[in-house]
PDB file of N, CA and C in Angstrom:
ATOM      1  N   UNK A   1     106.048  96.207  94.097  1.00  0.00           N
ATOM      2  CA  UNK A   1     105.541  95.768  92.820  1.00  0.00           C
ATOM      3  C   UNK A   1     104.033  95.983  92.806  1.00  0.00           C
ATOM      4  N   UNK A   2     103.666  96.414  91.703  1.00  0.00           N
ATOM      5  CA  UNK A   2     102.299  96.452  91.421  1.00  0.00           C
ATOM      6  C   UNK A   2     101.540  95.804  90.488  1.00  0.00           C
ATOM      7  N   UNK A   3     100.352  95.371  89.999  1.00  0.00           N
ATOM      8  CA  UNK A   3      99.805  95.194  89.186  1.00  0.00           C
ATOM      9  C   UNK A   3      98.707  95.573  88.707  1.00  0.00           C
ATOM     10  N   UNK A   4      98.263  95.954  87.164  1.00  0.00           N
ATOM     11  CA  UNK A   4      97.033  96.672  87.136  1.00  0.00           C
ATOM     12  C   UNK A   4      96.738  95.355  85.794  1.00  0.00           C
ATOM     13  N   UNK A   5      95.476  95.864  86.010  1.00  0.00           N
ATOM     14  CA  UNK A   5      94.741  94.661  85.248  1.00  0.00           C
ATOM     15  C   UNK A   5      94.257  95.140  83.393  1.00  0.00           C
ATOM     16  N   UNK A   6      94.546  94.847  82.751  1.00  0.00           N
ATOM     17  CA  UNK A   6      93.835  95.488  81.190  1.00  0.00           C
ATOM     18  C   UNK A   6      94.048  94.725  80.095  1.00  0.00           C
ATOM     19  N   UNK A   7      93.418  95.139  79.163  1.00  0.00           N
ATOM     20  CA  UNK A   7      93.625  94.109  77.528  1.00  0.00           C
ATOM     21  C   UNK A   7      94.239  95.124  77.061  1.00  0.00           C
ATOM     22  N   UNK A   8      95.306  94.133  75.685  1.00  0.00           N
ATOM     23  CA  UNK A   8      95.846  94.294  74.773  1.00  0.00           C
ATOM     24  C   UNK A   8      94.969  93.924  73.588  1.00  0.00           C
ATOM     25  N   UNK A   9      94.453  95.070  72.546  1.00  0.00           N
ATOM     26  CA  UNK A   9      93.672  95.167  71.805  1.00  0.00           C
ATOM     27  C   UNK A   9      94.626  94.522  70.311  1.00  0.00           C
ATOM     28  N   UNK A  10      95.705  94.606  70.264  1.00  0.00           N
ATOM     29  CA  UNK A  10      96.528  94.453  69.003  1.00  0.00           C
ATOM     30  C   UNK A  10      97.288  95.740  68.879  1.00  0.00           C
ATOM     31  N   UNK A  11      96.757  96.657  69.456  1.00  0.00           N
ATOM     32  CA  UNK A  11      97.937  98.088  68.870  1.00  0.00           C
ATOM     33  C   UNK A  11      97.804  98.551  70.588  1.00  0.00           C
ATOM     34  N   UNK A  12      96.939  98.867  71.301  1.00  0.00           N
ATOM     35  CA  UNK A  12      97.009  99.336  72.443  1.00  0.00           C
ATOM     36  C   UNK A  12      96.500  98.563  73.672  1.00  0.00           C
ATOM     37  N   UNK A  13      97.406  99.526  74.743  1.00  0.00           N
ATOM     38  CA  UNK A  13      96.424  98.612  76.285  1.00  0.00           C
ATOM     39  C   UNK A  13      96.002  99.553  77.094  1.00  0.00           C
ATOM     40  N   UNK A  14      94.585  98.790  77.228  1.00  0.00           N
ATOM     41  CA  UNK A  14      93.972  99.258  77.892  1.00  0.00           C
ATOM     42  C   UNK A  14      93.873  99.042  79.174  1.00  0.00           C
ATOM     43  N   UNK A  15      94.183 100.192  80.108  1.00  0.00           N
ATOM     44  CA  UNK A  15      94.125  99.560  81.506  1.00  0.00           C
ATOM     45  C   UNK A  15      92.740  99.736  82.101  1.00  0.00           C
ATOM     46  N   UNK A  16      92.445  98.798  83.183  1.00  0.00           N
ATOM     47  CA  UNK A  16      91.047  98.602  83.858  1.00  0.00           C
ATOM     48  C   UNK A  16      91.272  99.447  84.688  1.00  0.00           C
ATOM     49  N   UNK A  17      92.466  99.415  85.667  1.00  0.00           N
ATOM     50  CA  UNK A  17      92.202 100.118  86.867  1.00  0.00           C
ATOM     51  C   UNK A  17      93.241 101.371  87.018  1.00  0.00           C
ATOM     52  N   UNK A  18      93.211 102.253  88.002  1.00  0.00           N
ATOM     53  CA  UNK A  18      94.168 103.531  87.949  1.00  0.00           C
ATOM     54  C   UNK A  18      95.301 103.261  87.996  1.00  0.00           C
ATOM     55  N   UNK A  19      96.556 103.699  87.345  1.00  0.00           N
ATOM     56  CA  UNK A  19      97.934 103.586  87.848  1.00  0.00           C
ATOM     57  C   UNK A  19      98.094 104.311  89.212  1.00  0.00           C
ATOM     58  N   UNK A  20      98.840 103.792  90.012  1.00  0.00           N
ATOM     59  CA  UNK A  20      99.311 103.500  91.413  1.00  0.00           C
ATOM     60  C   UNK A  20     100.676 104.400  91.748  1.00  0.00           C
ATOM     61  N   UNK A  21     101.216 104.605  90.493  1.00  0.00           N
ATOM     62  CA  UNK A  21     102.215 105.584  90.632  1.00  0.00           C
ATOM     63  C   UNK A  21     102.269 106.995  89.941  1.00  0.00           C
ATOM     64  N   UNK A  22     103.312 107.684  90.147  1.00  0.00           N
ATOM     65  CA  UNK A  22     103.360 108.953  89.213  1.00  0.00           C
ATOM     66  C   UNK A  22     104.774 108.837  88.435  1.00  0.00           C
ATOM     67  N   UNK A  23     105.564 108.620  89.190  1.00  0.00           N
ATOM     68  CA  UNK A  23     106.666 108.628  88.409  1.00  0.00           C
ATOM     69  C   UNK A  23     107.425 107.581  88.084  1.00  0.00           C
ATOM     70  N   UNK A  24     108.045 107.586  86.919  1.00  0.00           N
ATOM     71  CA  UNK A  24     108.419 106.467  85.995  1.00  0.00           C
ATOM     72  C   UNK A  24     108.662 105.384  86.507  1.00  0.00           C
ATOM     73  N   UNK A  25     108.653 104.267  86.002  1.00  0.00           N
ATOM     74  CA  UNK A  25     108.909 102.436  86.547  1.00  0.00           C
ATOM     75  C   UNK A  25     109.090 101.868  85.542  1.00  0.00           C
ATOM     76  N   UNK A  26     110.006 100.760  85.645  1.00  0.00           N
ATOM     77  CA  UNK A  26     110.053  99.550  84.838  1.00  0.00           C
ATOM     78  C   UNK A  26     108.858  99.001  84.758  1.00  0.00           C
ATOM     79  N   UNK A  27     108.798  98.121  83.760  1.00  0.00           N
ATOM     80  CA  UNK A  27     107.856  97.422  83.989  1.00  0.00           C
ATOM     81  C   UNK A  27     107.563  95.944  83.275  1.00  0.00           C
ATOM     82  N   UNK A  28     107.043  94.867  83.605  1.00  0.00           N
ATOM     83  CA  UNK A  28     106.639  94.096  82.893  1.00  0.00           C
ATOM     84  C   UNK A  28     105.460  93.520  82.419  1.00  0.00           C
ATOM     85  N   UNK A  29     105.094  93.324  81.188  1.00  0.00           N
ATOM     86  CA  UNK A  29     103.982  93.015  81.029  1.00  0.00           C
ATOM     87  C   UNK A  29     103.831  91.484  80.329  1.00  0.00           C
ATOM     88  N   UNK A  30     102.641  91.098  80.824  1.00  0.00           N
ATOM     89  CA  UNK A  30     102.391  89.579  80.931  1.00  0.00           C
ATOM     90  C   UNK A  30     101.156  89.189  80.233  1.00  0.00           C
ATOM     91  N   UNK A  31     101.060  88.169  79.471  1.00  0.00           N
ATOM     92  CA  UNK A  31      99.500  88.230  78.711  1.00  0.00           C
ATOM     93  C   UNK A  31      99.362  86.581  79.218  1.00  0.00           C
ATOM     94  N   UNK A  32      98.505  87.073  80.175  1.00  0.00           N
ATOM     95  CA  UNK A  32      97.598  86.082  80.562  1.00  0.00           C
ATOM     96  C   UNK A  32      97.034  85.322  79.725  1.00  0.00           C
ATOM     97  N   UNK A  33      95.832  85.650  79.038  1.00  0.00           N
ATOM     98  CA  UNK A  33      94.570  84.308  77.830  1.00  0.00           C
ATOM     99  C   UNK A  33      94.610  85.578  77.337  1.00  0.00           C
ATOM    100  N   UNK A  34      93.831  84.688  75.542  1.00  0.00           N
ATOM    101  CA  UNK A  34      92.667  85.725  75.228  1.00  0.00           C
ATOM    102  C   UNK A  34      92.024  86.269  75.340  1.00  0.00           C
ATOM    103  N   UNK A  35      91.033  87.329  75.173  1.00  0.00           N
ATOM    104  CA  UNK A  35      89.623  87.781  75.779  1.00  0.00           C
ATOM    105  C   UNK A  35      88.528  87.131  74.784  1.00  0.00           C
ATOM    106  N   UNK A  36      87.275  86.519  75.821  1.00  0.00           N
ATOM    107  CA  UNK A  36      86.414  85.965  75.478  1.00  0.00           C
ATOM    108  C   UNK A  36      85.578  87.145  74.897  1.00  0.00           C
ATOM    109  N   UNK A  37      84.870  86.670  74.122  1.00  0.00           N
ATOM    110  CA  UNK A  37      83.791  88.080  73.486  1.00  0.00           C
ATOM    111  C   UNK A  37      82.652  87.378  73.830  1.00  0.00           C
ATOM    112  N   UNK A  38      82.300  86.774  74.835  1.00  0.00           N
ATOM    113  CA  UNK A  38      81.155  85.942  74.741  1.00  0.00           C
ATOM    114  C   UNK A  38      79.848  86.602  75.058  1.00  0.00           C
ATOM    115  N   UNK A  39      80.053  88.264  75.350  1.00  0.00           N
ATOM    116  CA  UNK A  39      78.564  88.642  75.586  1.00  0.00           C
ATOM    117  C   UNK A  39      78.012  88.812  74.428  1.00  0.00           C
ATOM    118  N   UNK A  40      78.619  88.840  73.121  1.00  0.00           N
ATOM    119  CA  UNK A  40      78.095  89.115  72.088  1.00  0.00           C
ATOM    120  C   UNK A  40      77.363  88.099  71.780  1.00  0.00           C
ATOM    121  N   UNK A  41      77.291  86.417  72.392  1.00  0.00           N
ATOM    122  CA  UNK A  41      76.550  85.471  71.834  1.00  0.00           C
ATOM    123  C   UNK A  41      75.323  85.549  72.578  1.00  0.00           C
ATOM    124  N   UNK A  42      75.190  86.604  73.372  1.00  0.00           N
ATOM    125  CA  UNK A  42      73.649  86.355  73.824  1.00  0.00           C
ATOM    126  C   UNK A  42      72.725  86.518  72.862  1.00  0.00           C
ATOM    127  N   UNK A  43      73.030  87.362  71.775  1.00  0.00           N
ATOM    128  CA  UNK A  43      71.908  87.850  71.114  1.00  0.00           C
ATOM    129  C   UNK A  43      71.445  86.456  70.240  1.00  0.00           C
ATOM    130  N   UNK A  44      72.361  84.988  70.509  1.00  0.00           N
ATOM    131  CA  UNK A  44      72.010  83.992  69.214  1.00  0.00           C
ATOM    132  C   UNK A  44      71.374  83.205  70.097  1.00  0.00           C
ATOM    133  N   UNK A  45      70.965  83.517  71.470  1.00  0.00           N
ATOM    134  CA  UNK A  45      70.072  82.506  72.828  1.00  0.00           C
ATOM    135  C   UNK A  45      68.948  83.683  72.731  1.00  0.00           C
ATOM    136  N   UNK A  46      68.552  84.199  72.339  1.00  0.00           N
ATOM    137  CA  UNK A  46      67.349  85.060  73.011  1.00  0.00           C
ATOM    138  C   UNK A  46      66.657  85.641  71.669  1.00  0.00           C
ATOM    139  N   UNK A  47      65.940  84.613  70.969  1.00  0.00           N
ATOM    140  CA  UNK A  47      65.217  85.609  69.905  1.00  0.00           C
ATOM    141  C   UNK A  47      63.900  85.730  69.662  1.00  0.00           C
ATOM    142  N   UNK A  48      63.433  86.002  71.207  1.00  0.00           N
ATOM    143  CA  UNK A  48      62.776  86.757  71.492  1.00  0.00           C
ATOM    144  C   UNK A  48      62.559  88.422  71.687  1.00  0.00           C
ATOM    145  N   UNK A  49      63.812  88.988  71.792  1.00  0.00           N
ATOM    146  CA  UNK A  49      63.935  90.320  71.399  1.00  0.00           C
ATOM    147  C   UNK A  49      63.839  91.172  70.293  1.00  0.00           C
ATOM    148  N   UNK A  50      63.147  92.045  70.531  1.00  0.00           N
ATOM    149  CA  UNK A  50      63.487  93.096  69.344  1.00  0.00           C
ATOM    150  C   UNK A  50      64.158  93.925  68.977  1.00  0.00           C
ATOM    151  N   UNK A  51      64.134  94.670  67.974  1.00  0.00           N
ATOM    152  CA  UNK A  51      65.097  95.165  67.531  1.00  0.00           C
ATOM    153  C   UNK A  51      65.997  96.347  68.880  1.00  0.00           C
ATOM    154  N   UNK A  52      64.909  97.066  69.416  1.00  0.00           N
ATOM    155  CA  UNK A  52      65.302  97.740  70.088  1.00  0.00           C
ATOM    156  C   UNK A  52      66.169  97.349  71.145  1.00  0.00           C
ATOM    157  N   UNK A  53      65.444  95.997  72.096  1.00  0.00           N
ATOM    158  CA  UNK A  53      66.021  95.563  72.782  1.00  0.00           C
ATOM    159  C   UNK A  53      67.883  95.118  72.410  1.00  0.00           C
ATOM    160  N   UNK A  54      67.700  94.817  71.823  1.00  0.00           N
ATOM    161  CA  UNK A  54      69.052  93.910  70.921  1.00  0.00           C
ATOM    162  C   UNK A  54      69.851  95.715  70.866  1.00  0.00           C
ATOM    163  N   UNK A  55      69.168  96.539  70.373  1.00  0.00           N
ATOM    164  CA  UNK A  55      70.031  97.751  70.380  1.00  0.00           C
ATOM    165  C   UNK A  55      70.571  98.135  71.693  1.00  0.00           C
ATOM    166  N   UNK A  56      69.901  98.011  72.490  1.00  0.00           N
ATOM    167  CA  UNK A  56      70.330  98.703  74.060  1.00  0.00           C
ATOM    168  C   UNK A  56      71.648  97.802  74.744  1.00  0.00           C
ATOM    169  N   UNK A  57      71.051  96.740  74.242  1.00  0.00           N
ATOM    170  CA  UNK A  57      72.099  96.210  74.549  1.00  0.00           C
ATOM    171  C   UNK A  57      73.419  95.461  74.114  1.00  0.00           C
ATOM    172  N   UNK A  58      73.138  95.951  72.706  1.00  0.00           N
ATOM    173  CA  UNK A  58      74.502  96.266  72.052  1.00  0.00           C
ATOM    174  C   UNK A  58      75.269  97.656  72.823  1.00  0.00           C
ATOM    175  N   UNK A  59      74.836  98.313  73.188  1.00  0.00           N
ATOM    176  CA  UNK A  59      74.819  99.606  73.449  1.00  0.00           C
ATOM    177  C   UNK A  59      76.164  99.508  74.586  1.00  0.00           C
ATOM    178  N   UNK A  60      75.229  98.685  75.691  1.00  0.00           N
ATOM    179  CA  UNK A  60      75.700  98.652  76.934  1.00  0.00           C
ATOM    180  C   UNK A  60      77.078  97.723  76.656  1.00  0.00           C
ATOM    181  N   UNK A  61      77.056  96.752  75.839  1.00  0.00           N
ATOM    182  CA  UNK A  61      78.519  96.142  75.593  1.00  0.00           C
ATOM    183  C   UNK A  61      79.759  96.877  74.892  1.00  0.00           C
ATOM    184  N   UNK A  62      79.638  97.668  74.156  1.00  0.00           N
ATOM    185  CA  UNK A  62      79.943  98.384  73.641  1.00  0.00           C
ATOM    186  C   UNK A  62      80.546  99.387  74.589  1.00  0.00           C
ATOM    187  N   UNK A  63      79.793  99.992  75.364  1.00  0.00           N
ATOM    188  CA  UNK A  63      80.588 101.003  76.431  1.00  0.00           C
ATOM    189  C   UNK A  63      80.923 100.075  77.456  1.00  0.00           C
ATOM    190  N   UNK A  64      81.256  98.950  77.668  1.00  0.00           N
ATOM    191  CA  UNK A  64      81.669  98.105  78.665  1.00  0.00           C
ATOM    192  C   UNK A  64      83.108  98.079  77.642  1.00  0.00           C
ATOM    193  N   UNK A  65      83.267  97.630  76.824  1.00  0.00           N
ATOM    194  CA  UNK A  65      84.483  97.661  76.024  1.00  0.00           C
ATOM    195  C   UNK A  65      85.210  98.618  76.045  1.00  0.00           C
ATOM    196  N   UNK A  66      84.904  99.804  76.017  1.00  0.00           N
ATOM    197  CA  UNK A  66      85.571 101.079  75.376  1.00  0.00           C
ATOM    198  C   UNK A  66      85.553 101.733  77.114  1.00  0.00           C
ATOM    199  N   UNK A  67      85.168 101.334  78.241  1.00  0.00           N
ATOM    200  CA  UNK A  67      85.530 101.794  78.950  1.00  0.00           C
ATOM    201  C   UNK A  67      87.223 101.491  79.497  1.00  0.00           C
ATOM    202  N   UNK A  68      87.597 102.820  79.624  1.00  0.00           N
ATOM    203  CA  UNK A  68      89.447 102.822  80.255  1.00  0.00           C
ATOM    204  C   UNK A  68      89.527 103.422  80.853  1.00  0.00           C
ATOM    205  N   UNK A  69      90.540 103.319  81.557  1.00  0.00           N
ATOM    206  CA  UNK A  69      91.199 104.552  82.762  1.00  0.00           C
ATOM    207  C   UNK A  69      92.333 105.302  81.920  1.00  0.00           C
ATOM    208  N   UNK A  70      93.066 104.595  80.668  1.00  0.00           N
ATOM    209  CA  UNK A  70      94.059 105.130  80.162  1.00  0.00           C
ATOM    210  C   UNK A  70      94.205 104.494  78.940  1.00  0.00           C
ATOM    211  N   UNK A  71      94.670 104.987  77.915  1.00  0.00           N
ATOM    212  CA  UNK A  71      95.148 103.729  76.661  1.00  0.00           C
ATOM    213  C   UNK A  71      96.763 104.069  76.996  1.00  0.00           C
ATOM    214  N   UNK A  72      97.640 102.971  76.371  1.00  0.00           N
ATOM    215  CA  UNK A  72      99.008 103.277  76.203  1.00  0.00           C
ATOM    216  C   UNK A  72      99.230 102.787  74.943  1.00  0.00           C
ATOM    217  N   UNK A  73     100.040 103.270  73.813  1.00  0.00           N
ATOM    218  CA  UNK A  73      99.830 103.211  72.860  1.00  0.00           C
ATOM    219  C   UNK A  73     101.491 102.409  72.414  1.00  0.00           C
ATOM    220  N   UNK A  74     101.307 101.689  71.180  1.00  0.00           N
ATOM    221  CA  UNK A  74     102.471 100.647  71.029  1.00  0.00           C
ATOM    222  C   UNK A  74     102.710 101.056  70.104  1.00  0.00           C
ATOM    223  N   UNK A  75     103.659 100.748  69.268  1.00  0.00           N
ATOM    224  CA  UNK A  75     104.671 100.731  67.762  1.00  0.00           C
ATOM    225  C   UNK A  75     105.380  99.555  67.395  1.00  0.00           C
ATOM    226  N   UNK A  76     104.101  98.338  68.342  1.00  0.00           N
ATOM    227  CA  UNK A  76     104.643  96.990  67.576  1.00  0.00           C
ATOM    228  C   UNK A  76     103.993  96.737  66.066  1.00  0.00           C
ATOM    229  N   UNK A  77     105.300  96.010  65.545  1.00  0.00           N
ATOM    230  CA  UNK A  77     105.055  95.641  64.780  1.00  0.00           C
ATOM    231  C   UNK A  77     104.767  93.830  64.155  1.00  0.00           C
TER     232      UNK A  77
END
């Protein structure tokens, strides 16, 4: 048995880490919690930044999100 770690966005999942196999498996999937979005509240503790700053690091959350090893794509409805 294996496990790989990723969010379920509402239509797809995203996995964090590499799949472990090549060829086909059952499988089950389990939803742990929600995902916290809480880096986005830094910007309402720190307003001392400027614009730019606040950009970069929108930036960097942003590709922290959208980073995957794979999407798998659903047809729930």
């Amino acid at each position: 048995m294996y496990a790989i770690k990723g969010v379920y966005d509402g239509n797809c999942f995203r996995l964090e880490e590499p799949v472990p196999v090549k060829e086909e498996y059952e499988v089950a999937i389990t939803f742990i919690e929600p995902v916290k979005r809480s880096q986005e509240n830094i910007f309402y503790f720190f307003n001392t930044w400027d614009d730019e700053d606040i950009e970069n690091v929108g930036q960097v959350i942003a590709e922290r999100r959208s980073f995957t090893l794979g999407i798998i794509h659903t047809n729930i409805s």
